[in-house]
Protein backbone atom coordinates (compact mmCIF):
# COMPACT_ATOMS: atom_id res chain seq x y z
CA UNK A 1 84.95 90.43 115.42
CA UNK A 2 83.76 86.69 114.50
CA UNK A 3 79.96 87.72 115.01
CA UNK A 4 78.56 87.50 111.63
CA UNK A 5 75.71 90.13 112.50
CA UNK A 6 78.71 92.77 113.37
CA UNK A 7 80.72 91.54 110.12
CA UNK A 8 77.67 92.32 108.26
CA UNK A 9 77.03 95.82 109.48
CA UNK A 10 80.61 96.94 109.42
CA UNK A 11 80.66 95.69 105.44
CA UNK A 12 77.30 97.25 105.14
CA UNK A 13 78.72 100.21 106.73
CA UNK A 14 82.16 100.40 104.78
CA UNK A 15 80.76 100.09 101.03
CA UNK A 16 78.02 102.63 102.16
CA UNK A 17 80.37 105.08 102.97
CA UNK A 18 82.45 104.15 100.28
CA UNK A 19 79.34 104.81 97.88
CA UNK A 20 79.05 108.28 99.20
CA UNK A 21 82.74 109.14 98.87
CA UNK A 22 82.65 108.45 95.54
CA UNK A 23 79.32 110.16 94.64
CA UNK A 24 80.34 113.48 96.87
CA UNK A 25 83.90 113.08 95.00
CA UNK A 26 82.51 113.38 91.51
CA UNK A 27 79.94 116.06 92.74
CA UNK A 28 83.04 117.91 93.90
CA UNK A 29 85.63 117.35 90.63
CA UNK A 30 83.08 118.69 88.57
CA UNK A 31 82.33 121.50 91.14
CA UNK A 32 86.10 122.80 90.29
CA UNK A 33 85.23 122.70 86.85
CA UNK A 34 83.20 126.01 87.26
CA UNK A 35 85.00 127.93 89.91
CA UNK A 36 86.27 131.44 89.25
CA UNK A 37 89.55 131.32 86.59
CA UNK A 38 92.18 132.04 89.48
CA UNK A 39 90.18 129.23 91.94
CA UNK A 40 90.53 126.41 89.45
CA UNK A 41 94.09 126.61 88.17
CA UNK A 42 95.02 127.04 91.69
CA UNK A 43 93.46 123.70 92.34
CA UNK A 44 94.06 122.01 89.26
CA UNK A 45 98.08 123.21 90.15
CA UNK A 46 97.99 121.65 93.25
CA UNK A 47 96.46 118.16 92.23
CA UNK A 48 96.54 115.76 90.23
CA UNK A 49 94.08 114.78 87.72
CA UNK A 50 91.11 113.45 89.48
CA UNK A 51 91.86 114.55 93.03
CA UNK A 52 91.23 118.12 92.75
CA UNK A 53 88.54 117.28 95.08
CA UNK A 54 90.71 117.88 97.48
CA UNK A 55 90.64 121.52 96.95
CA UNK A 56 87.16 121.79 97.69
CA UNK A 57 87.02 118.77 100.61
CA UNK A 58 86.69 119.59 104.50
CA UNK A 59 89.18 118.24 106.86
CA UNK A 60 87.03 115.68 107.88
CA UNK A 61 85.60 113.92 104.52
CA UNK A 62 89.18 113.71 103.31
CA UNK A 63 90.37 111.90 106.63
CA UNK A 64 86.81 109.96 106.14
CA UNK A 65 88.62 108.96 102.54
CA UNK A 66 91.91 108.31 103.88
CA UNK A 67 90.70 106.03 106.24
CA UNK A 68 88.65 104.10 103.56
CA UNK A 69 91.63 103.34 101.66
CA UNK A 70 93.21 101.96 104.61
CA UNK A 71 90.70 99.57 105.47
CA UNK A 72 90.30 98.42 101.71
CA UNK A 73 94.36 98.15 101.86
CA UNK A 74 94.54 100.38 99.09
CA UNK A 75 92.46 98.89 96.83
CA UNK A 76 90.16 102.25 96.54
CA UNK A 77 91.75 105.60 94.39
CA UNK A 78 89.05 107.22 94.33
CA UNK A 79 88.91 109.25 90.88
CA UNK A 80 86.30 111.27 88.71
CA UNK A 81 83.10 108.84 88.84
């Protein structure tokens, strides 16, 4: 992967999708914020502050996340935007 033009579009790629994630992240933490009573402490109970995301997440964006963290080696948490 020493082809500058591929480095470029996987970085282009990576901190697009990491824009997203963060914007659909925030979208969804202050989603929780007006569920039903019973729907948000259930959420809130099961995460920690700033990931109850999470709770609201499909299978697939939260692997998309997962993997994002991995390829910044950790570097992105994440949180409330």
């Amino acid at each position: 992967m020493t082809d500058p033009t591929t480095r470029l579009a996987l970085t282009t790629l990576i901190a697009s999708a990491i824009s997203h994630c963060e914007h659909e992240i925030a979208e969804m933490n202050r989603a929780v914020r007006l569920l039903e009573k019973d729907d948000r402490r259930r959420i809130e109970a099961t995460w920690q502050d700033g990931q109850q995301w999470r709770g609201l997440a499909s299978d697939d964006f939260t692997r998309m996340v997962e993997a994002l963290v991995i390829l910044t080696d950790g570097a992105l948490t994440f949180r409330d935007g």
